[in-house]
N, C-alpha and C. Protein backbone atom coordinates (compact mmCIF):
# COMPACT_ATOMS: atom_id res chain seq x y z
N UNK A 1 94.06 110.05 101.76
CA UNK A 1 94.89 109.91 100.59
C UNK A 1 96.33 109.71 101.05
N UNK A 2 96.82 108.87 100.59
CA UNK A 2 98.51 108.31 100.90
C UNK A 2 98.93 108.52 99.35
N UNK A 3 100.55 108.86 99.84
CA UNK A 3 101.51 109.10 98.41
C UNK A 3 102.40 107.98 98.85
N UNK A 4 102.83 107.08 97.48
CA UNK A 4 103.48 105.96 97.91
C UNK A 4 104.77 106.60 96.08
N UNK A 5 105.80 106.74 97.25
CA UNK A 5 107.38 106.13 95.86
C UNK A 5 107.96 105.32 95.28
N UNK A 6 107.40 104.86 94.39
CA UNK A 6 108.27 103.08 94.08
C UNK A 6 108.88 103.22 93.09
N UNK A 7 109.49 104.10 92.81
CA UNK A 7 110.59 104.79 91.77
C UNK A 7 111.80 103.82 92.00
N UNK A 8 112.34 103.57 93.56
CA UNK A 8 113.43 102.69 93.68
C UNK A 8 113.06 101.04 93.39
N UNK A 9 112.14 100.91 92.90
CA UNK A 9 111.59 99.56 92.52
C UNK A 9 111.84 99.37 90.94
N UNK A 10 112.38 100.52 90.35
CA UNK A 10 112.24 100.37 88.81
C UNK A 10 111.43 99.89 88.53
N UNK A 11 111.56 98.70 87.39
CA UNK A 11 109.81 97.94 86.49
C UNK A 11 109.82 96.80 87.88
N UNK A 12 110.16 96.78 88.66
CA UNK A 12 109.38 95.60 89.72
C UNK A 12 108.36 96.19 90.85
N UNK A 13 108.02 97.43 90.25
CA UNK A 13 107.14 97.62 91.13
C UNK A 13 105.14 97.01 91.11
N UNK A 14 105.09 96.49 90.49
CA UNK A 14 103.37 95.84 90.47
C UNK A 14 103.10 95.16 91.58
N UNK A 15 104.01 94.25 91.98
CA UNK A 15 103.49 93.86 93.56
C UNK A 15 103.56 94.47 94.52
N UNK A 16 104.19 95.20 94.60
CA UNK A 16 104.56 96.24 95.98
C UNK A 16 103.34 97.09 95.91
N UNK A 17 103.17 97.80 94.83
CA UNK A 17 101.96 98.72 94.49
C UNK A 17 99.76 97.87 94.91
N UNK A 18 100.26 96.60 94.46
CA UNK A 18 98.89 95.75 94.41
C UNK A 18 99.10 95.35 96.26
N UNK A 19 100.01 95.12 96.58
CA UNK A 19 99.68 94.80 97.92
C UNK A 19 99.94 96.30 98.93
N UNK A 20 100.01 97.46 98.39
CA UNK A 20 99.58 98.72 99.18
C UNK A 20 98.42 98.88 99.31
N UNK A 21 98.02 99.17 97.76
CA UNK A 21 96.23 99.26 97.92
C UNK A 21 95.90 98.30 98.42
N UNK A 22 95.92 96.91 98.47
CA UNK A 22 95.17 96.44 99.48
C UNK A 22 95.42 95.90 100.79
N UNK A 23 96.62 96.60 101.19
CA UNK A 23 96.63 95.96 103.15
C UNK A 23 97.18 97.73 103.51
N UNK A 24 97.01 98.81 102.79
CA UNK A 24 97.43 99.77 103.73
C UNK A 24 96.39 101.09 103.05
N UNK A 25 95.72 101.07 102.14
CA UNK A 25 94.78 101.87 101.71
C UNK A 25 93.25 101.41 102.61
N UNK A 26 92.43 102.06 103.30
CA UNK A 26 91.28 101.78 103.52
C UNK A 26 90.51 101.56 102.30
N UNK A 27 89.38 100.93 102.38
CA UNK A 27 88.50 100.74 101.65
C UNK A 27 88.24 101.98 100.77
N UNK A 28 87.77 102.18 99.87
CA UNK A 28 87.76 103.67 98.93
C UNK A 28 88.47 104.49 99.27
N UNK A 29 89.69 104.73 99.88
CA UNK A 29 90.68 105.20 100.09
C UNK A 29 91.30 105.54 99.06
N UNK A 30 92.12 106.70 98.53
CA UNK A 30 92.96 106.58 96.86
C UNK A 30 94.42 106.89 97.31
N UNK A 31 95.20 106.19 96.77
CA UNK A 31 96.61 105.93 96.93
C UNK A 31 97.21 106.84 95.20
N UNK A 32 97.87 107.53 95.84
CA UNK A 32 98.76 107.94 94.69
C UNK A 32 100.41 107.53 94.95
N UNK A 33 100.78 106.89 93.29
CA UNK A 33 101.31 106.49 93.07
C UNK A 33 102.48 106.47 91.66
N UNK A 34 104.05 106.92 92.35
CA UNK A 34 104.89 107.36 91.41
C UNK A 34 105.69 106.10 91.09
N UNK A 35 106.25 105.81 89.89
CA UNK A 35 107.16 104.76 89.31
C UNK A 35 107.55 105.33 88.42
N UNK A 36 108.88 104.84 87.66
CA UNK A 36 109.34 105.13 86.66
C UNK A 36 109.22 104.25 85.16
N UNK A 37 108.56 104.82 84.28
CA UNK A 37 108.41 104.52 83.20
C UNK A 37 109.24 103.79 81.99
N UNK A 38 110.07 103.86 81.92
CA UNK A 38 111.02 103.41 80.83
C UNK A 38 110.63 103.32 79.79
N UNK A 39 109.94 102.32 78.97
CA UNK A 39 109.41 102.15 77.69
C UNK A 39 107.84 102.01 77.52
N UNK A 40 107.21 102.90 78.37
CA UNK A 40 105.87 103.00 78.79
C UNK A 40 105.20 102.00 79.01
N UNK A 41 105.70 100.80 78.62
CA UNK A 41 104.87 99.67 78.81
C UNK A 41 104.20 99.55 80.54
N UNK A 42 104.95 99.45 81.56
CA UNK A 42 104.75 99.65 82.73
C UNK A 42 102.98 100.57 82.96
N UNK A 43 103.07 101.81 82.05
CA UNK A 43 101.62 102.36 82.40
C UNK A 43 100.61 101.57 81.77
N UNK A 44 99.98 100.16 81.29
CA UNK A 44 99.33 99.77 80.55
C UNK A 44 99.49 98.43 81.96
N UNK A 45 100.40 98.18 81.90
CA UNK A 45 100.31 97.05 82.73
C UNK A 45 99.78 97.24 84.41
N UNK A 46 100.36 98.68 84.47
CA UNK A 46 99.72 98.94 86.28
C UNK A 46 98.42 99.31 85.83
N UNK A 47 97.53 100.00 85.00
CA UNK A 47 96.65 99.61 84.94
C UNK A 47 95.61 98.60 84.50
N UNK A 48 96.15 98.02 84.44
CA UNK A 48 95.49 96.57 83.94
C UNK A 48 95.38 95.69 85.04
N UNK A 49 96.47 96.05 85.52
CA UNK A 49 96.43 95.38 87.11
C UNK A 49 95.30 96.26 88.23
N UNK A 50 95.51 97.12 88.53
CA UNK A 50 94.57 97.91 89.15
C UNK A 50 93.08 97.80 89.00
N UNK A 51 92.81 97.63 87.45
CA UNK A 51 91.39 97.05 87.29
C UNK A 51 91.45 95.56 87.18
N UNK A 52 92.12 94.87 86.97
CA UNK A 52 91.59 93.31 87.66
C UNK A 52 91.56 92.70 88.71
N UNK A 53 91.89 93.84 89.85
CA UNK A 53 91.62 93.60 91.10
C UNK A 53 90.41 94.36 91.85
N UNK A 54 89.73 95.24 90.25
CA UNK A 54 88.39 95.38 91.25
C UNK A 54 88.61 97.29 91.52
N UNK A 55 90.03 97.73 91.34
CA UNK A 55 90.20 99.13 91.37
C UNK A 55 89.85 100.20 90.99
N UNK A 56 89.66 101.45 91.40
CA UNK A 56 89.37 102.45 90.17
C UNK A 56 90.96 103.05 90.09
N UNK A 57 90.95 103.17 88.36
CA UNK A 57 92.07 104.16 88.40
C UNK A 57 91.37 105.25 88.12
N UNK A 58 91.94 106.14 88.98
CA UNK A 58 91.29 107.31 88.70
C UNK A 58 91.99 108.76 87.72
N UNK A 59 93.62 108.56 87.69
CA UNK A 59 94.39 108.95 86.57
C UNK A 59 95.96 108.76 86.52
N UNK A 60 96.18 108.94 85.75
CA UNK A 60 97.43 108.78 85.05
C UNK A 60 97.99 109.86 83.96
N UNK A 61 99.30 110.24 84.95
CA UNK A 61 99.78 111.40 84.06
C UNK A 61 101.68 111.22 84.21
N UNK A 62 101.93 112.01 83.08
CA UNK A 62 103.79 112.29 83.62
C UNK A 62 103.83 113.06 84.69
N UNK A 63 105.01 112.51 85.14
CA UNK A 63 104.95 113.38 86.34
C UNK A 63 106.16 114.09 86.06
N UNK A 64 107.59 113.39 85.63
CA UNK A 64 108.41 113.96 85.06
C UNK A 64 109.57 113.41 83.21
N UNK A 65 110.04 113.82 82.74
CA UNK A 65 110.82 113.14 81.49
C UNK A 65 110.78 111.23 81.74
N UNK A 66 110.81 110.96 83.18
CA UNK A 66 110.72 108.99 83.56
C UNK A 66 110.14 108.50 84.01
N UNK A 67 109.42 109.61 84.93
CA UNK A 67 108.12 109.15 86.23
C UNK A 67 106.65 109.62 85.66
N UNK A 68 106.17 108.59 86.34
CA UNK A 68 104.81 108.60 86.11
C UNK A 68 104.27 108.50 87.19
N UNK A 69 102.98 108.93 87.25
CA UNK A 69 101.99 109.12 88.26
C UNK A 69 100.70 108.43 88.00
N UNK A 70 100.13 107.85 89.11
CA UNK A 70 99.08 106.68 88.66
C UNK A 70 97.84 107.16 90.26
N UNK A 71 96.95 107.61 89.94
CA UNK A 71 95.75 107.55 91.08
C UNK A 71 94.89 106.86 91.20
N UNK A 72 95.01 105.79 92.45
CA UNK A 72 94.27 104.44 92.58
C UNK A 72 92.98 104.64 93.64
N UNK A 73 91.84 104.33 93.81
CA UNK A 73 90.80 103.95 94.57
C UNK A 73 90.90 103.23 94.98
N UNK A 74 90.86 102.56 96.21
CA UNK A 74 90.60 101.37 96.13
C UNK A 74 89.29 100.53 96.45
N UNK A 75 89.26 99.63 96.23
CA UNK A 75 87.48 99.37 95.82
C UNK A 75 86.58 99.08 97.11
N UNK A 76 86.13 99.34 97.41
CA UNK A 76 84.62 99.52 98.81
C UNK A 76 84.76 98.32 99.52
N UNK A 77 85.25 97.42 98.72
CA UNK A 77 84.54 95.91 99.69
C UNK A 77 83.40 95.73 99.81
């Protein structure tokens, strides 16, 4: 399990996050993952992304009043 911060990414974090899980997560490996929220839209879209690449999300919670927390699988190959 790896903890990844992309809090300093504000809302540009979806690529940074999609190319962790897949060139630095092993295969079913789960990556947890903090960003900051703003107008929640961001939590609908990282997961949407996460499952159209085949991911499990495994959850999503606040983490604090801006950050959010997102737990990714990543998929077997």
């Amino acid at each position: 399990m790896k903890r990844y911060d992309l809090r300093h990414l504000h809302e540009n974090f979806y690529d940074r996050m999609i190319e962790l899980i897949e060139t630095d997560l092993k295969p079913a490996e789960v990556g947890i993952f903090l960003f900051e929220i703003g107008d929640f839209s961001p939590i609908q879209k990282s997961a949407d992304l996460v499952k159209e690449r085949g991911h499990e999300l495994m959850n999503s919670l606040k983490f604090t009043e801006v950050d959010w927390t997102i737990v990714v699988k990543r998929k077997a190959d």
